[in-house]
Each structure stands twice: as C-alpha cells, then as structure tokens.
C-alpha atoms as a PDB file:
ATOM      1  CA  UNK A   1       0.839  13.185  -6.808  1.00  0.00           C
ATOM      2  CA  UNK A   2      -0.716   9.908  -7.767  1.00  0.00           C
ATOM      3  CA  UNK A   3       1.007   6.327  -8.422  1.00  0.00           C
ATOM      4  CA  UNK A   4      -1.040   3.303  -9.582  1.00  0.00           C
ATOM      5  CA  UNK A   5       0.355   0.345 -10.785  1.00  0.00           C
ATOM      6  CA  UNK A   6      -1.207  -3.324 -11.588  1.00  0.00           C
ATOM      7  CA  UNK A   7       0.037  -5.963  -9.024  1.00  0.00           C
ATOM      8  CA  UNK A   8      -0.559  -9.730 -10.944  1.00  0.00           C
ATOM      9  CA  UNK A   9       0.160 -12.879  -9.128  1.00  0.00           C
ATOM     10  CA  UNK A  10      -0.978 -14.971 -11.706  1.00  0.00           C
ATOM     11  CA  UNK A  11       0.015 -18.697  -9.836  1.00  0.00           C
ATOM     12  CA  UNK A  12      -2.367 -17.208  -6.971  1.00  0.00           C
ATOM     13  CA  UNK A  13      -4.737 -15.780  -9.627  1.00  0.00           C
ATOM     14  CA  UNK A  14      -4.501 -12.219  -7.569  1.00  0.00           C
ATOM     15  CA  UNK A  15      -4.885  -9.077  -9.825  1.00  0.00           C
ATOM     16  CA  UNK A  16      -5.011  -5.813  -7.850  1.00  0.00           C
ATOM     17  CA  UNK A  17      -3.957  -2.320  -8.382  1.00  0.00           C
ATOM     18  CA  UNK A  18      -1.949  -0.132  -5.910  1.00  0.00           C
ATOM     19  CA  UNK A  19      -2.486   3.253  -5.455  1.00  0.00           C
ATOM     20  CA  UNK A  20       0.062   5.696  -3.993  1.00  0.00           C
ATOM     21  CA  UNK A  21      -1.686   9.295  -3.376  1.00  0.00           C
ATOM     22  CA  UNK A  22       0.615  12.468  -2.035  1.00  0.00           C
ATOM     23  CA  UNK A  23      -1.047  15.153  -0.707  1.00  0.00           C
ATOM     24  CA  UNK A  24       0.248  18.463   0.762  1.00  0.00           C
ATOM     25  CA  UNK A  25      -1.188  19.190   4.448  1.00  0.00           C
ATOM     26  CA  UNK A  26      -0.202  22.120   6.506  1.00  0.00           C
ATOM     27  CA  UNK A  27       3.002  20.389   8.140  1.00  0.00           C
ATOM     28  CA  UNK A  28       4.470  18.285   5.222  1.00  0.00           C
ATOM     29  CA  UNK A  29       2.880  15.543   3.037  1.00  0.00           C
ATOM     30  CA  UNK A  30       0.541  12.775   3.553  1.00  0.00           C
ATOM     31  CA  UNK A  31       0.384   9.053   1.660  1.00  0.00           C
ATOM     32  CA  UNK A  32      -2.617   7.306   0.962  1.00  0.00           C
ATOM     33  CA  UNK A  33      -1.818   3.580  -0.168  1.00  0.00           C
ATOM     34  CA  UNK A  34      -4.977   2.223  -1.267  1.00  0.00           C
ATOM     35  CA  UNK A  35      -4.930  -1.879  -3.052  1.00  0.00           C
ATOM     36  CA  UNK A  36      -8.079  -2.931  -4.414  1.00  0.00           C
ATOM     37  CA  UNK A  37      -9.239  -5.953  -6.631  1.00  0.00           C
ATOM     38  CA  UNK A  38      -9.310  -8.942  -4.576  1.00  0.00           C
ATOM     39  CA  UNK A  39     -11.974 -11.386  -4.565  1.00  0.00           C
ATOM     40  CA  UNK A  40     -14.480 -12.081  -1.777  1.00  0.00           C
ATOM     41  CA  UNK A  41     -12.420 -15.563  -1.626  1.00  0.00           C
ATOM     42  CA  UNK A  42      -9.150 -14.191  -1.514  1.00  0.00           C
ATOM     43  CA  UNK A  43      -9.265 -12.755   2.430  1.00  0.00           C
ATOM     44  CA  UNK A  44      -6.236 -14.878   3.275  1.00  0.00           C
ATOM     45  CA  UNK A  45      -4.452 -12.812   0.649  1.00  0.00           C
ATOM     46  CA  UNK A  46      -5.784  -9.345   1.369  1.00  0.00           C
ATOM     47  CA  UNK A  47      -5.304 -10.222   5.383  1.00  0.00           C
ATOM     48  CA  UNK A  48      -1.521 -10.771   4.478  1.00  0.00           C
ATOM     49  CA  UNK A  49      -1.690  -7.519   2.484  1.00  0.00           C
ATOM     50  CA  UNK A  50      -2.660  -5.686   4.599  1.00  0.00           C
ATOM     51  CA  UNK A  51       0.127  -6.952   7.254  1.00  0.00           C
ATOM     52  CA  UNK A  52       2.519  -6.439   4.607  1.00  0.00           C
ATOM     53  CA  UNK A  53       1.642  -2.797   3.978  1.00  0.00           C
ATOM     54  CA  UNK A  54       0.978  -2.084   7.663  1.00  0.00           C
ATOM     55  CA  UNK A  55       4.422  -3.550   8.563  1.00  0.00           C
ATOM     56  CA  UNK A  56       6.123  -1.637   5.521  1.00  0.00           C
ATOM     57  CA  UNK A  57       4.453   1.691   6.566  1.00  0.00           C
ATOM     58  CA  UNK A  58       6.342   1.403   9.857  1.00  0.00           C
ATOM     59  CA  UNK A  59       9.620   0.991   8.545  1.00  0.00           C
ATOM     60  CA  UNK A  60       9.241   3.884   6.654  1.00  0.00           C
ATOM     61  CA  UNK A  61       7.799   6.262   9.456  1.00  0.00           C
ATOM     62  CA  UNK A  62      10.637   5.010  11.088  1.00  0.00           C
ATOM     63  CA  UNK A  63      13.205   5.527   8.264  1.00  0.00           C
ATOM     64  CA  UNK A  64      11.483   9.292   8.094  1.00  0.00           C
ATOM     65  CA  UNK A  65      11.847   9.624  11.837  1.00  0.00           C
ATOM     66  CA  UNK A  66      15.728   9.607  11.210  1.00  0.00           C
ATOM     67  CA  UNK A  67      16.510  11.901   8.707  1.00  0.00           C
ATOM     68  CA  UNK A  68      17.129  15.433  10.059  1.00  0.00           C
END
C-alpha cells in the first residue's frame, strides 16, 4: 500500500523522499505521491518537481483511460 524511496541528487545537493500511498475507495484505487525534503532555497527544484510529477500523473491517467 505504501512506497517510499530516497531520491539523492548529490551534484544539486537535493535529498528527498518519495512517497507512493494506494488506497482502496469505493470505485477503484487512489495514489497519493507525496516528495518532501527540499530546502527553503531549493524552490527552483521543487517548482520543476512538481511539473514533473504533475506532467507524469497525466500520462498515466491517460495510459489508465485506455485500458478496457
């Protein structure tokens, strides 16, 4: 139900952890990605993150959308 791994970019000093939560709701599952650990300083880096993730996420609601 629960993922968590370290993420270390050690040339960009950026040591996070990503969480991947699964939970059952009434009409399938839902995921929870959660990263936390950057620095006040590093908002560049979470900013591009979070587009990242965001942009991700879509491809995989749409990769979902497909399968019968």
């Amino acid at each position: 139900r629960k993922l968590s791994y370290a993420w270390v970019v050690g040339d960009m000093d950026i040591d996070t952890v990503v969480t991947f939560t699964l939970t059952p709701t009434a009409s399938g599952t839902r995921l929870s990605l959660v990263q936390s650990g950057f620095k006040p300083d590093q908002k560049q880096n979470f900013g591009g993150a979070r587009y990242g993730w965001k942009m991700m996420g879509g491809k995989l609601v749409d990769l979902l959308a497909r399968i019968p």
